[in-house]
PDB file of N, CA and C in Angstrom:
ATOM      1  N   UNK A   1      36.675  86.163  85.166  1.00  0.00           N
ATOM      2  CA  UNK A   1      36.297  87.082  84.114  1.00  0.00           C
ATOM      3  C   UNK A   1      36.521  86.461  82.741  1.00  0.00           C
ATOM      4  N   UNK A   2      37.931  85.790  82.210  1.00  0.00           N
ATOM      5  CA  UNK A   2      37.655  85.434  81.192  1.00  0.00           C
ATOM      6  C   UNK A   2      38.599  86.442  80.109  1.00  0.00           C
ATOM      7  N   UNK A   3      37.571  86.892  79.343  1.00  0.00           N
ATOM      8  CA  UNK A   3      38.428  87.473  78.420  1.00  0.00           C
ATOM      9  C   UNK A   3      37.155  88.744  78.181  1.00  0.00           C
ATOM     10  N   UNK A   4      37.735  89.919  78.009  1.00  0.00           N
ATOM     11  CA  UNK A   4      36.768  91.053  77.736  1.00  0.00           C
ATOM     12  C   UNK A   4      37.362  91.504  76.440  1.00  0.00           C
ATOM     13  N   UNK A   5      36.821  91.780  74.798  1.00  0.00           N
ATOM     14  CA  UNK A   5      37.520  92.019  74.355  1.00  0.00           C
ATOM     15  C   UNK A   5      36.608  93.381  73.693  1.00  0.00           C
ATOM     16  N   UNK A   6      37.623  94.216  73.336  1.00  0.00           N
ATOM     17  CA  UNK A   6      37.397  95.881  73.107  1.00  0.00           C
ATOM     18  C   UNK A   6      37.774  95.987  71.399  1.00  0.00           C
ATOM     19  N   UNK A   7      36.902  96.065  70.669  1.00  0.00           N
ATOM     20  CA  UNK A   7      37.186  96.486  69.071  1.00  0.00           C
ATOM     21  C   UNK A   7      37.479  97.992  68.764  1.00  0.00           C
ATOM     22  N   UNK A   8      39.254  98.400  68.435  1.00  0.00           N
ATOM     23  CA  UNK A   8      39.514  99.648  68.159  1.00  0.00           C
ATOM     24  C   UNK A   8      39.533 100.105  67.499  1.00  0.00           C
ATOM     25  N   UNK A   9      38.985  98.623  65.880  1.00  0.00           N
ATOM     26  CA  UNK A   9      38.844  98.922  64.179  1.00  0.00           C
ATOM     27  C   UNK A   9      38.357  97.709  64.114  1.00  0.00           C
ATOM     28  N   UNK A  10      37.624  97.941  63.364  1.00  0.00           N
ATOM     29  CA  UNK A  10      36.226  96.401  62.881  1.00  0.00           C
ATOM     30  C   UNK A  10      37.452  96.353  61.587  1.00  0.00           C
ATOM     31  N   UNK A  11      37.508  94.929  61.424  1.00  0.00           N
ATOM     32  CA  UNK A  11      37.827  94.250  60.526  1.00  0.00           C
ATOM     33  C   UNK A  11      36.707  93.657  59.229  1.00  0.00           C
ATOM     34  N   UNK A  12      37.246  94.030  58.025  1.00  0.00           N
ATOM     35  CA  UNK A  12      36.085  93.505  57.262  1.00  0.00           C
ATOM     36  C   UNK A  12      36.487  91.838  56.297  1.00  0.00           C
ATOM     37  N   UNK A  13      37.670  90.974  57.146  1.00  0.00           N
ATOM     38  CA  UNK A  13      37.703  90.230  56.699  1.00  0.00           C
ATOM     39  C   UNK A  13      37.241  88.705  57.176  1.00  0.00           C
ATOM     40  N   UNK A  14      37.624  87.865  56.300  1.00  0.00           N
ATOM     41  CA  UNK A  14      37.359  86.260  57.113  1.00  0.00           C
ATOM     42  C   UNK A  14      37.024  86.173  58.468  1.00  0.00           C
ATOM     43  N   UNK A  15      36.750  85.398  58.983  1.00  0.00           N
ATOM     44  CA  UNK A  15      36.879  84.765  60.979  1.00  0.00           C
ATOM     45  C   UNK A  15      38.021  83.354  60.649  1.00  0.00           C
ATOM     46  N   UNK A  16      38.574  83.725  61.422  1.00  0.00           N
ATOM     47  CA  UNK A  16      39.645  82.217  61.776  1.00  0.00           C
ATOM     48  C   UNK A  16      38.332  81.384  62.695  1.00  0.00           C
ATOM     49  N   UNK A  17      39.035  79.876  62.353  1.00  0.00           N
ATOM     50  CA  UNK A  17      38.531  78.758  62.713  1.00  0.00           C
ATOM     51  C   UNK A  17      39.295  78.033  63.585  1.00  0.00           C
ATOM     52  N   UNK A  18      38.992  76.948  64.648  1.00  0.00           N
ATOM     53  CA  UNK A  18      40.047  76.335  65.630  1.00  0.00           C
ATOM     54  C   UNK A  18      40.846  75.840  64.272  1.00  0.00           C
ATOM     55  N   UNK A  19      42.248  75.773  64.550  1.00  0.00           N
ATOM     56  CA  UNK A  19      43.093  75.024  63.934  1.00  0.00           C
ATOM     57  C   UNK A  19      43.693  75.797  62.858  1.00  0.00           C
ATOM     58  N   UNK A  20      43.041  76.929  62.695  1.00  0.00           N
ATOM     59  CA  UNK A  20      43.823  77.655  61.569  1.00  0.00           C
ATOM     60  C   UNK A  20      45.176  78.040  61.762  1.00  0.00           C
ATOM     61  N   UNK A  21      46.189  78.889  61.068  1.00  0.00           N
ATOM     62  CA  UNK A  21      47.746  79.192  60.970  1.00  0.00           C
ATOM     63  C   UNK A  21      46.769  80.776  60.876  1.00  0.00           C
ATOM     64  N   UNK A  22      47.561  81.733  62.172  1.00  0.00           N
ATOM     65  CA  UNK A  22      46.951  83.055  61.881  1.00  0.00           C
ATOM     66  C   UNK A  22      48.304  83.724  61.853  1.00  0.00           C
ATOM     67  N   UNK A  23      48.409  85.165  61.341  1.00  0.00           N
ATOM     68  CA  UNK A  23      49.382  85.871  61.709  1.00  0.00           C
ATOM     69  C   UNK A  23      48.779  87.144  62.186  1.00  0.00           C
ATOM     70  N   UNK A  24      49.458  87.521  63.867  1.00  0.00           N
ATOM     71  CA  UNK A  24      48.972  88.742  63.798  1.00  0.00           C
ATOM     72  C   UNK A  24      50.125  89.815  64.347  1.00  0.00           C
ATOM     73  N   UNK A  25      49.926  90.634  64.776  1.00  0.00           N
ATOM     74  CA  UNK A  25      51.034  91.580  65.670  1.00  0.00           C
ATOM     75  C   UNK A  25      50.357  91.808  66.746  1.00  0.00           C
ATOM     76  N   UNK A  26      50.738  92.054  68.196  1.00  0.00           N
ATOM     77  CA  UNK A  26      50.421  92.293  69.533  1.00  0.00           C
ATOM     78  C   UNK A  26      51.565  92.782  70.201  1.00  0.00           C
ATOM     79  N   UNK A  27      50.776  93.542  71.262  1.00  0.00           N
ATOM     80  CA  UNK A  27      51.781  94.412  72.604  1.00  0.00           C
ATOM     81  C   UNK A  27      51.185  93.961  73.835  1.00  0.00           C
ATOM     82  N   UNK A  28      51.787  92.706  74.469  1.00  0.00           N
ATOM     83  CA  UNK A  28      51.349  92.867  75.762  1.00  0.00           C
ATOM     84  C   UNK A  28      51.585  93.448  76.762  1.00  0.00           C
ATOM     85  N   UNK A  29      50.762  94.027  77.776  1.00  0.00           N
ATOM     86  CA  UNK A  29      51.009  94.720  78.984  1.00  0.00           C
ATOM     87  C   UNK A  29      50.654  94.173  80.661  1.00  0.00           C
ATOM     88  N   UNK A  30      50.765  94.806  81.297  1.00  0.00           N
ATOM     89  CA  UNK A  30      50.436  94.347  82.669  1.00  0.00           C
ATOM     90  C   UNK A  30      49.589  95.776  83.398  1.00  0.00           C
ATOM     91  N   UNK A  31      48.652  95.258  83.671  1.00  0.00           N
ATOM     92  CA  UNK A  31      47.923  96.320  84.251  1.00  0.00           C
ATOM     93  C   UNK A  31      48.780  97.754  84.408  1.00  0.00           C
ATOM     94  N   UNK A  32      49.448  97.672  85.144  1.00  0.00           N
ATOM     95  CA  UNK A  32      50.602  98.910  85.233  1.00  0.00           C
ATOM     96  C   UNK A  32      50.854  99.790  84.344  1.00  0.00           C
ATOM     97  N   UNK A  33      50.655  99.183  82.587  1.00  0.00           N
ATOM     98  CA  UNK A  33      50.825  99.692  81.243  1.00  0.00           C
ATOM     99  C   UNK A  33      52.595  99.498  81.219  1.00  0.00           C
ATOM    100  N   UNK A  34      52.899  98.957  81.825  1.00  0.00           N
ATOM    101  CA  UNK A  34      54.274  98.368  81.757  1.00  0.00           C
ATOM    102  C   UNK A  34      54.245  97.338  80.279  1.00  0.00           C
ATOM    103  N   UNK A  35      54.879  97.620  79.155  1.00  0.00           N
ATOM    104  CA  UNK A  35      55.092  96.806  78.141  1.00  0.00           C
ATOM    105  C   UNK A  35      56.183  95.419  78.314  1.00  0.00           C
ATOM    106  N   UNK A  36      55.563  94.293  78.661  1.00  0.00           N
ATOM    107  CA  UNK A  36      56.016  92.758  78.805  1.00  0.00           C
ATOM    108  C   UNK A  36      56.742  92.671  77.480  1.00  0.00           C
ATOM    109  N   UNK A  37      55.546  92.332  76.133  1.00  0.00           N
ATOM    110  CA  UNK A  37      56.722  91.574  74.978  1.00  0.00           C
ATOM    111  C   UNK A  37      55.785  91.764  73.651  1.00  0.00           C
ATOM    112  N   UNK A  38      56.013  92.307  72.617  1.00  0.00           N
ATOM    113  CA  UNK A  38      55.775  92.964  71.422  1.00  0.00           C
ATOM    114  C   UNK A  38      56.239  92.667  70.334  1.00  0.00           C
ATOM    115  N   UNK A  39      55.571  92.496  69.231  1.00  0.00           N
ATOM    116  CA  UNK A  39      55.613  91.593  68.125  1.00  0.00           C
ATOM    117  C   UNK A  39      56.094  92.849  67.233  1.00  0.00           C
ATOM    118  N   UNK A  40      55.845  94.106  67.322  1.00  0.00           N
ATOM    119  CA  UNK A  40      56.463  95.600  66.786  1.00  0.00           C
ATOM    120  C   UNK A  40      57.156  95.596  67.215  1.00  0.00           C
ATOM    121  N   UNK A  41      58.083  95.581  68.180  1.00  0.00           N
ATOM    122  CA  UNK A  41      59.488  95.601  68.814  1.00  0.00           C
ATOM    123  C   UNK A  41      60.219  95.093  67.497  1.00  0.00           C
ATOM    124  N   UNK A  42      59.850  93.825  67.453  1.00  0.00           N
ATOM    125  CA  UNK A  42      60.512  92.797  67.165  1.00  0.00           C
ATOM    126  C   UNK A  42      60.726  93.162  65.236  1.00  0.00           C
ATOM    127  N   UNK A  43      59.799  93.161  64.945  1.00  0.00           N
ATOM    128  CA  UNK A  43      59.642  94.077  63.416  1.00  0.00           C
ATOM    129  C   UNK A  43      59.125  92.515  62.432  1.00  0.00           C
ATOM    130  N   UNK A  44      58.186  91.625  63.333  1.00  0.00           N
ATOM    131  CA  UNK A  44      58.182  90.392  62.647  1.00  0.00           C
ATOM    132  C   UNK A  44      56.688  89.819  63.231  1.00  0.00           C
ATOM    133  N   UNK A  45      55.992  89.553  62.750  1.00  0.00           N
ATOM    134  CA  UNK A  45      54.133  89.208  62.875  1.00  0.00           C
ATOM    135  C   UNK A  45      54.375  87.939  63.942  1.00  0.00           C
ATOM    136  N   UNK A  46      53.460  87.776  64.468  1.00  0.00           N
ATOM    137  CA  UNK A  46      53.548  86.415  65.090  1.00  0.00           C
ATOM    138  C   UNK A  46      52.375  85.203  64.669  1.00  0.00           C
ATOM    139  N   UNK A  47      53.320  84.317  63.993  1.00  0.00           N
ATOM    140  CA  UNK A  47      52.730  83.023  63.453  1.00  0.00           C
ATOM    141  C   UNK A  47      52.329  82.086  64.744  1.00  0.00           C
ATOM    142  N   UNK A  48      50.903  81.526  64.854  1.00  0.00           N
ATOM    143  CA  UNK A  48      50.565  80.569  65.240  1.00  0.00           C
ATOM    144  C   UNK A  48      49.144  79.934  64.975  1.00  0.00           C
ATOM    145  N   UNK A  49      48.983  78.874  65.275  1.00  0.00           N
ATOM    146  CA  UNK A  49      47.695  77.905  65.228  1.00  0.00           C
ATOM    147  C   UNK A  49      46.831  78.146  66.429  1.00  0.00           C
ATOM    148  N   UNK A  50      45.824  78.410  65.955  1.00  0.00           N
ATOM    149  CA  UNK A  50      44.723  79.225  66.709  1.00  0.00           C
ATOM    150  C   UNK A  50      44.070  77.782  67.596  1.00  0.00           C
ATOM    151  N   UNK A  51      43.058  77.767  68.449  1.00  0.00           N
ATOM    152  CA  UNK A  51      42.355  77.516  69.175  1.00  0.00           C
ATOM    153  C   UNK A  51      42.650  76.268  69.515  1.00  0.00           C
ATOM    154  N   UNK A  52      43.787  75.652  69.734  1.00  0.00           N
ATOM    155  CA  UNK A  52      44.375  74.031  69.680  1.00  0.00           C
ATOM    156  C   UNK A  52      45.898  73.843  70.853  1.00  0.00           C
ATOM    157  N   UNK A  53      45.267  75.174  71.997  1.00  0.00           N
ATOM    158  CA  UNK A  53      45.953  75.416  73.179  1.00  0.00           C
ATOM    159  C   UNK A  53      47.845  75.473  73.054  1.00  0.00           C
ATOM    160  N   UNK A  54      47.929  76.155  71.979  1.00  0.00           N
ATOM    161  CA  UNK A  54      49.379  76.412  71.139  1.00  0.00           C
ATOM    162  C   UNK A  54      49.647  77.550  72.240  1.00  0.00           C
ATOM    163  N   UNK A  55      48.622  78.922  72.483  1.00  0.00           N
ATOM    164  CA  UNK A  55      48.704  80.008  73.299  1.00  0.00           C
ATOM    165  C   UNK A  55      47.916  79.691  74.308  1.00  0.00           C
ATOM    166  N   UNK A  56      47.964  81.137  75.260  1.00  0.00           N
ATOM    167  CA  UNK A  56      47.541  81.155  76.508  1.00  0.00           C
ATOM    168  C   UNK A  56      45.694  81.043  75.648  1.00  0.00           C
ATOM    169  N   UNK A  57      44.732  80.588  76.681  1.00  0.00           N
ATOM    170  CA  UNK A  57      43.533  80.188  76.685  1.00  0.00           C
ATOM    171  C   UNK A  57      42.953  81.962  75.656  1.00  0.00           C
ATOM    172  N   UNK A  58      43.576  83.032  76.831  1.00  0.00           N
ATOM    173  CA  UNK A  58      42.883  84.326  76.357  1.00  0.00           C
ATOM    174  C   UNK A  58      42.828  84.920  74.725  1.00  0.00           C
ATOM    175  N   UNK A  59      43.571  83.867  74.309  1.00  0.00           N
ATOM    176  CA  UNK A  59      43.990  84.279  72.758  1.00  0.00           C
ATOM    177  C   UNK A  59      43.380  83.391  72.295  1.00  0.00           C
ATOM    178  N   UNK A  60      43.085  81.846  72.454  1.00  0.00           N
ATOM    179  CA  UNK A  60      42.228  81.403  71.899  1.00  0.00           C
ATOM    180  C   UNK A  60      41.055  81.962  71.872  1.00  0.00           C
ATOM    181  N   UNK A  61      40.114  82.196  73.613  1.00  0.00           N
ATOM    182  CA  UNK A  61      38.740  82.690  73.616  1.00  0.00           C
ATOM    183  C   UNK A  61      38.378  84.259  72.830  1.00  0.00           C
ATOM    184  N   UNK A  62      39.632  85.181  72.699  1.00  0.00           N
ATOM    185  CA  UNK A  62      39.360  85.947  72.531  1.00  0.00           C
ATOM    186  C   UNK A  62      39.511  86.103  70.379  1.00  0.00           C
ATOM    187  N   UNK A  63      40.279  85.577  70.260  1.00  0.00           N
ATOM    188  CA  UNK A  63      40.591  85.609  68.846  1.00  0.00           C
ATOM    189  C   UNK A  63      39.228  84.816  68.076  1.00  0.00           C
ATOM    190  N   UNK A  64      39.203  83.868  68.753  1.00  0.00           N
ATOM    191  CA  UNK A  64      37.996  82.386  68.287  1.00  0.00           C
ATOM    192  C   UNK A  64      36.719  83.164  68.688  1.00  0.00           C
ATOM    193  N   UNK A  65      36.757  84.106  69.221  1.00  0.00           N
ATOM    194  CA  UNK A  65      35.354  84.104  70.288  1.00  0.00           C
ATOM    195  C   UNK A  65      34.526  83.696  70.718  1.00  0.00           C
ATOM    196  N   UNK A  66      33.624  84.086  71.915  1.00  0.00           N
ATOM    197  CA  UNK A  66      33.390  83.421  73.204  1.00  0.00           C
ATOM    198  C   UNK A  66      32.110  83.959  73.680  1.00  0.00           C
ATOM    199  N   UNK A  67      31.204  83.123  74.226  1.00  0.00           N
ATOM    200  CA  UNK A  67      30.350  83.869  75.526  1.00  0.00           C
ATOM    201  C   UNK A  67      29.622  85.176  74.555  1.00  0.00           C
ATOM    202  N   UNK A  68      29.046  84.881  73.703  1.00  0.00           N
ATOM    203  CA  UNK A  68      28.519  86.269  72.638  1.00  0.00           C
ATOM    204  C   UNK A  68      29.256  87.042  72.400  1.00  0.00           C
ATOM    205  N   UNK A  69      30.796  86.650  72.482  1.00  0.00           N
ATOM    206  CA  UNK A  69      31.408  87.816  71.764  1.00  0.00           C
ATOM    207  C   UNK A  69      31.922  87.442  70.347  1.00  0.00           C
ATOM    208  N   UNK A  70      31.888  87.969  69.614  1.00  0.00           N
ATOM    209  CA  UNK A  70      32.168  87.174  67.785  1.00  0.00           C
ATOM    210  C   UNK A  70      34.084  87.598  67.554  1.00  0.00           C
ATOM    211  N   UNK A  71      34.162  86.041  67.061  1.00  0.00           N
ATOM    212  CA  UNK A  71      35.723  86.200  66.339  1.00  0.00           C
ATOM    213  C   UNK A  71      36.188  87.587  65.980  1.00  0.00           C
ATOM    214  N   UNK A  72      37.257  87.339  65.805  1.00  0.00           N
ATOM    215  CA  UNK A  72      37.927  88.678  65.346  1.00  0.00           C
ATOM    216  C   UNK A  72      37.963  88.032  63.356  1.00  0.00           C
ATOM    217  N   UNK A  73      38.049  89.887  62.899  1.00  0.00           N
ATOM    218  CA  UNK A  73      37.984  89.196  61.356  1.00  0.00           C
ATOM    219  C   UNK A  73      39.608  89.973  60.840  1.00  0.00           C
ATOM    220  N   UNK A  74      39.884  89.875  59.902  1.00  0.00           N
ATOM    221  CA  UNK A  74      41.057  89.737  59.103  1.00  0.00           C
ATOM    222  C   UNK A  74      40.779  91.375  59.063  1.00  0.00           C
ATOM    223  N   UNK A  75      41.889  91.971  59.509  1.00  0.00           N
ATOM    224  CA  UNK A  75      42.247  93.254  59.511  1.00  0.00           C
ATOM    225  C   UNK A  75      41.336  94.034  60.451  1.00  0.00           C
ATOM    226  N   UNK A  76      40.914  93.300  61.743  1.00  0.00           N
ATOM    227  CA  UNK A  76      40.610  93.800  63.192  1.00  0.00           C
ATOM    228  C   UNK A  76      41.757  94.223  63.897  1.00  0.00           C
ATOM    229  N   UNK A  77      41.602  94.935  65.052  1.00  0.00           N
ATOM    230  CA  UNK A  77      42.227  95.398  65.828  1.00  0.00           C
ATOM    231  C   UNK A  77      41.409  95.735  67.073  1.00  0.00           C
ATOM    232  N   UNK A  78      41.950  94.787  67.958  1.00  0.00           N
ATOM    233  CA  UNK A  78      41.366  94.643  69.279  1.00  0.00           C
ATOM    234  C   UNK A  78      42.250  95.054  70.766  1.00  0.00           C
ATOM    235  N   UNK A  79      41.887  95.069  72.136  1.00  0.00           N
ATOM    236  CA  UNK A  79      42.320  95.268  72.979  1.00  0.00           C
ATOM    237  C   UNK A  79      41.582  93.718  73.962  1.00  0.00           C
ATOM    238  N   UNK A  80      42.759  92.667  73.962  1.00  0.00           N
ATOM    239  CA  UNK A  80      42.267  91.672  75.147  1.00  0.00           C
ATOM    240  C   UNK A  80      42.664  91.898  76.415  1.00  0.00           C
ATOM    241  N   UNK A  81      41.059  92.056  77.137  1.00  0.00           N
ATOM    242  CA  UNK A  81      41.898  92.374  78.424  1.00  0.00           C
ATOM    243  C   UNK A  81      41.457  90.445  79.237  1.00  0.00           C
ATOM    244  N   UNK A  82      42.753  90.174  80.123  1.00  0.00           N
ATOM    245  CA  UNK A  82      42.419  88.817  80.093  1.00  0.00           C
ATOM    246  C   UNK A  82      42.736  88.301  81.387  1.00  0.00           C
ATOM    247  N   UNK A  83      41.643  87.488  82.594  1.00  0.00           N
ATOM    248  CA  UNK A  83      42.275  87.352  83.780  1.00  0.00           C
ATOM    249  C   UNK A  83      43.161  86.366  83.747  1.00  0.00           C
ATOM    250  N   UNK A  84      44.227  86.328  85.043  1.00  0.00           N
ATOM    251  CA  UNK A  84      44.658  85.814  85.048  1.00  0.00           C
ATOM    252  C   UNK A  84      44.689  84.084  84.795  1.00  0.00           C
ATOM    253  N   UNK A  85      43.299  83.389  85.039  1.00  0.00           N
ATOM    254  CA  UNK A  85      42.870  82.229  84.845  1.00  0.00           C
ATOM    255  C   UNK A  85      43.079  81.916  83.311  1.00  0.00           C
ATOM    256  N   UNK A  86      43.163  82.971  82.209  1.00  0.00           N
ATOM    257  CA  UNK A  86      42.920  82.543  80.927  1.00  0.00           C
ATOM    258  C   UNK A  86      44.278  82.969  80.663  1.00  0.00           C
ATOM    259  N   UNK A  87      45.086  83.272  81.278  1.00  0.00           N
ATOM    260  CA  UNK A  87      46.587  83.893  81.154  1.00  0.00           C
ATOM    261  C   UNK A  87      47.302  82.929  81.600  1.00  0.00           C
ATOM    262  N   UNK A  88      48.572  83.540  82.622  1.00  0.00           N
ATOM    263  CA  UNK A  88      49.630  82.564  82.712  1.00  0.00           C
ATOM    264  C   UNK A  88      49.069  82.150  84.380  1.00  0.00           C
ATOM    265  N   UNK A  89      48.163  82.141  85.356  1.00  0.00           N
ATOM    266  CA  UNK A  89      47.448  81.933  86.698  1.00  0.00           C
ATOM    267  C   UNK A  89      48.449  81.970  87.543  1.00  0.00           C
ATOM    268  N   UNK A  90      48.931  81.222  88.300  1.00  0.00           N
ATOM    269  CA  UNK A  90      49.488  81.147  89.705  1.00  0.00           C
ATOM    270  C   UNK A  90      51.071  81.148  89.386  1.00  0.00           C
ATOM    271  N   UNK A  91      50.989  80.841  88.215  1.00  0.00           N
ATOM    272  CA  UNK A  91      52.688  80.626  87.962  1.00  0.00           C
ATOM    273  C   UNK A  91      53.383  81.382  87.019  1.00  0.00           C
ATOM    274  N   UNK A  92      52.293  82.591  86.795  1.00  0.00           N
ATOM    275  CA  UNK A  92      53.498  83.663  86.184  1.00  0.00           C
ATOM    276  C   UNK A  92      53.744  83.391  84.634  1.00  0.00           C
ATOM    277  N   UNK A  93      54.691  84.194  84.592  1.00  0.00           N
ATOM    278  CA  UNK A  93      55.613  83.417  83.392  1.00  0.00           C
ATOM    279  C   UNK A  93      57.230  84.130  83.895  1.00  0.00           C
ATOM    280  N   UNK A  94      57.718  83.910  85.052  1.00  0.00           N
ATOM    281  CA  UNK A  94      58.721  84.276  85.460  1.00  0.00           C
ATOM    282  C   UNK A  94      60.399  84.991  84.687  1.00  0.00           C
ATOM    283  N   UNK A  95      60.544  85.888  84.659  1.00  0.00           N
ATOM    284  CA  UNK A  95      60.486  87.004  85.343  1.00  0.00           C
ATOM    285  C   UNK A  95      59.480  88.035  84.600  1.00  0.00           C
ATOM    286  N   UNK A  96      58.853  87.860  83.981  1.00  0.00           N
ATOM    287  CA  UNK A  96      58.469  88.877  83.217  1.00  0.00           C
ATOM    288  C   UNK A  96      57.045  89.276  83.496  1.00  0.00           C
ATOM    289  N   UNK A  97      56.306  88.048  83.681  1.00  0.00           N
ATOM    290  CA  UNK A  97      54.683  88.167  84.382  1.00  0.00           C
ATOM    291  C   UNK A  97      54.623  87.787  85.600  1.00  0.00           C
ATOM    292  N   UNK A  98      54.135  88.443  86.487  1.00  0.00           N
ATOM    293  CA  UNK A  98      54.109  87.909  88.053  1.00  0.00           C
ATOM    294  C   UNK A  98      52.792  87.151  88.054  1.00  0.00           C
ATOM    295  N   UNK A  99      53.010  86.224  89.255  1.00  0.00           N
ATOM    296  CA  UNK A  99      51.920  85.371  88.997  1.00  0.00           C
ATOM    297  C   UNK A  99      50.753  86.107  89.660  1.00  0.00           C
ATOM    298  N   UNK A 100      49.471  85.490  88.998  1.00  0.00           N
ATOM    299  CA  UNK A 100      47.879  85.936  88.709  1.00  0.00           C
ATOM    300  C   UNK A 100      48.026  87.058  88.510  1.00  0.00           C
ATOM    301  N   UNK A 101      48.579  87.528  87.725  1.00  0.00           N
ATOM    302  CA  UNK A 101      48.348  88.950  86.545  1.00  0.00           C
ATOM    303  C   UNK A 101      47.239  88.971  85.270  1.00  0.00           C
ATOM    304  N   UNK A 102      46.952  90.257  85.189  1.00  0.00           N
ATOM    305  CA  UNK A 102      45.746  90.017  84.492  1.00  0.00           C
ATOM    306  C   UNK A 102      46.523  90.577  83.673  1.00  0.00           C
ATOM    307  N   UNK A 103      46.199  90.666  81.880  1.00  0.00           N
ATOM    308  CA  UNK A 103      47.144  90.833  80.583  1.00  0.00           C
ATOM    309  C   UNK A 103      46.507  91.392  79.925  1.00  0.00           C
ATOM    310  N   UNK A 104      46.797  92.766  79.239  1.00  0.00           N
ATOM    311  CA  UNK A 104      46.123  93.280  78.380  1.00  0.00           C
ATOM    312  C   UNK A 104      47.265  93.011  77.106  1.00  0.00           C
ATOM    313  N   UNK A 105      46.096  92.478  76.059  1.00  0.00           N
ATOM    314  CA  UNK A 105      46.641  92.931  74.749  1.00  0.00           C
ATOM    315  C   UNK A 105      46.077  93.581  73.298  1.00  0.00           C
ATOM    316  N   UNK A 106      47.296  94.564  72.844  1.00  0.00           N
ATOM    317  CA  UNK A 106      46.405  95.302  71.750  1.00  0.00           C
ATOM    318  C   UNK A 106      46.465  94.026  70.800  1.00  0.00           C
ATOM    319  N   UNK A 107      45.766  93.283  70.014  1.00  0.00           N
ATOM    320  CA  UNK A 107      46.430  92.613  68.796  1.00  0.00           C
ATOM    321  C   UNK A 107      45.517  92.870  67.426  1.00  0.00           C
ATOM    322  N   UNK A 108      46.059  92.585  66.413  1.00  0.00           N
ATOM    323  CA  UNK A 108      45.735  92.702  65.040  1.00  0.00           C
ATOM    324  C   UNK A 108      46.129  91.850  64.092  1.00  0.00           C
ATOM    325  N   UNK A 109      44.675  91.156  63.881  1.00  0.00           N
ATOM    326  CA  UNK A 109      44.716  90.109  63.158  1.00  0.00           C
ATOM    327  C   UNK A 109      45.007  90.074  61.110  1.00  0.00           C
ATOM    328  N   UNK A 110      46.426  89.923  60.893  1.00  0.00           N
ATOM    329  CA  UNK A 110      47.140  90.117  59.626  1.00  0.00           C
ATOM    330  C   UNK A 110      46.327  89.893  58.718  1.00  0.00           C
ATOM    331  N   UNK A 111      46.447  88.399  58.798  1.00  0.00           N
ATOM    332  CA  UNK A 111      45.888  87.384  57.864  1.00  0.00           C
ATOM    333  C   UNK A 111      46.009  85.912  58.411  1.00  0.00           C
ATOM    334  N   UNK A 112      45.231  84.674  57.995  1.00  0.00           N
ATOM    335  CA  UNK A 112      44.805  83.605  58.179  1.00  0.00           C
ATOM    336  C   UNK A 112      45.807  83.060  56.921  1.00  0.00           C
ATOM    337  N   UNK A 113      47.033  82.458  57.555  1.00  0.00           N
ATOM    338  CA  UNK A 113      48.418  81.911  56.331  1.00  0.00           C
ATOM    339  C   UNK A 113      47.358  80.283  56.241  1.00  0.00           C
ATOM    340  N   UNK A 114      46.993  79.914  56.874  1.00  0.00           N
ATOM    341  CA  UNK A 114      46.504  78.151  56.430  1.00  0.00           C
ATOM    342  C   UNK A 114      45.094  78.013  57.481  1.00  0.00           C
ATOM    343  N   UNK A 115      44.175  77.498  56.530  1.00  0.00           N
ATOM    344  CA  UNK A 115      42.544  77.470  57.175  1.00  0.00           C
ATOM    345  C   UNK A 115      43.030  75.335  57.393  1.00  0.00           C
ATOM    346  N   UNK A 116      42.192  75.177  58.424  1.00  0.00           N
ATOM    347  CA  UNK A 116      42.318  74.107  59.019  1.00  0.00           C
ATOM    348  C   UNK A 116      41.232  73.372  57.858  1.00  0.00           C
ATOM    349  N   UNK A 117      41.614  71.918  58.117  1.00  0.00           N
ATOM    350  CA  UNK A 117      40.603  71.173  57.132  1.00  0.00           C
ATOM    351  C   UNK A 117      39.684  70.391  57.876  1.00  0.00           C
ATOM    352  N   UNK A 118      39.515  70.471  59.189  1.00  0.00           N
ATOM    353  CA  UNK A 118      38.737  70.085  59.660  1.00  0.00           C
ATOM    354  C   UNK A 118      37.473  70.627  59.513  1.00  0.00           C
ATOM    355  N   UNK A 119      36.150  70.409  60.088  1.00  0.00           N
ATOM    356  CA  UNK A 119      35.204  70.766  60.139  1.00  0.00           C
ATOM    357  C   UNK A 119      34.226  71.056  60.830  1.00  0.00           C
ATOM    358  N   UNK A 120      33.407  72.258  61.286  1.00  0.00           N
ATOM    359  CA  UNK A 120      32.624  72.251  62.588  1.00  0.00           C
ATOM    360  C   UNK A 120      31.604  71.225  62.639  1.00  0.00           C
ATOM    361  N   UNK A 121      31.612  70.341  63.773  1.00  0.00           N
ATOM    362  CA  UNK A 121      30.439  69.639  64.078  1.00  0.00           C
ATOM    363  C   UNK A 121      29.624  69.980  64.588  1.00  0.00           C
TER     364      UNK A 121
END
């Protein structure tokens, strides 16, 4: 499957690019609606570099977008639902994800802290 992703508020800003610094907030779950690990818990955004296999695949394809589905833009809010192949696959992420779990996440894209200087070819 990949990555299916569900828009719960259109964003009217930028698109991140591979390589950018994004910040967003997310709640992941497990089919069950069992809450895994949350960036609101925590009371702190989560910084990382987009499409340069930093995260699981589903956050690249789904943030970057994929397969006719378009990037997420700066002050979106999405639901990734993501199979296990683009997740953590056969090996879990022990104890917390059992292995080949499929992952839903709400996330919301902050802001884009550093645009990459590379360039699309």
């Amino acid at each position: 499957m990949g990555v299916k992703k569900t828009i719960t508020k259109p964003g009217g800003g930028v698109v991140p690019k591979k390589g950018d610094t994004i910040e967003i907030h997310y709640t992941g779950k497990l089919t069950d609606g069992s809450t895994f690990d949350s960036s609101l818990t925590r009371g702190s955004p989560f910084v990382t570099e987009i499409g340069t296999g930093r995260v699981i695949k589903g956050w690249d394809a789904g943030i970057l977008g994929q397969a006719g589905d378009p990037p997420m833009r700066v002050g979106e809010e999405a639901t990734l639902t993501i199979s296990s192949d683009f997740g953590y696959g056969a090996r879990g992420f022990p104890p917390v994800i059992p292995p080949n779990s499929e992952l839903i996440f709400d996330v919301q894209l902050l802001r884009i802290i550093k645009t990459s200087q590379k360039e699309d070819l």
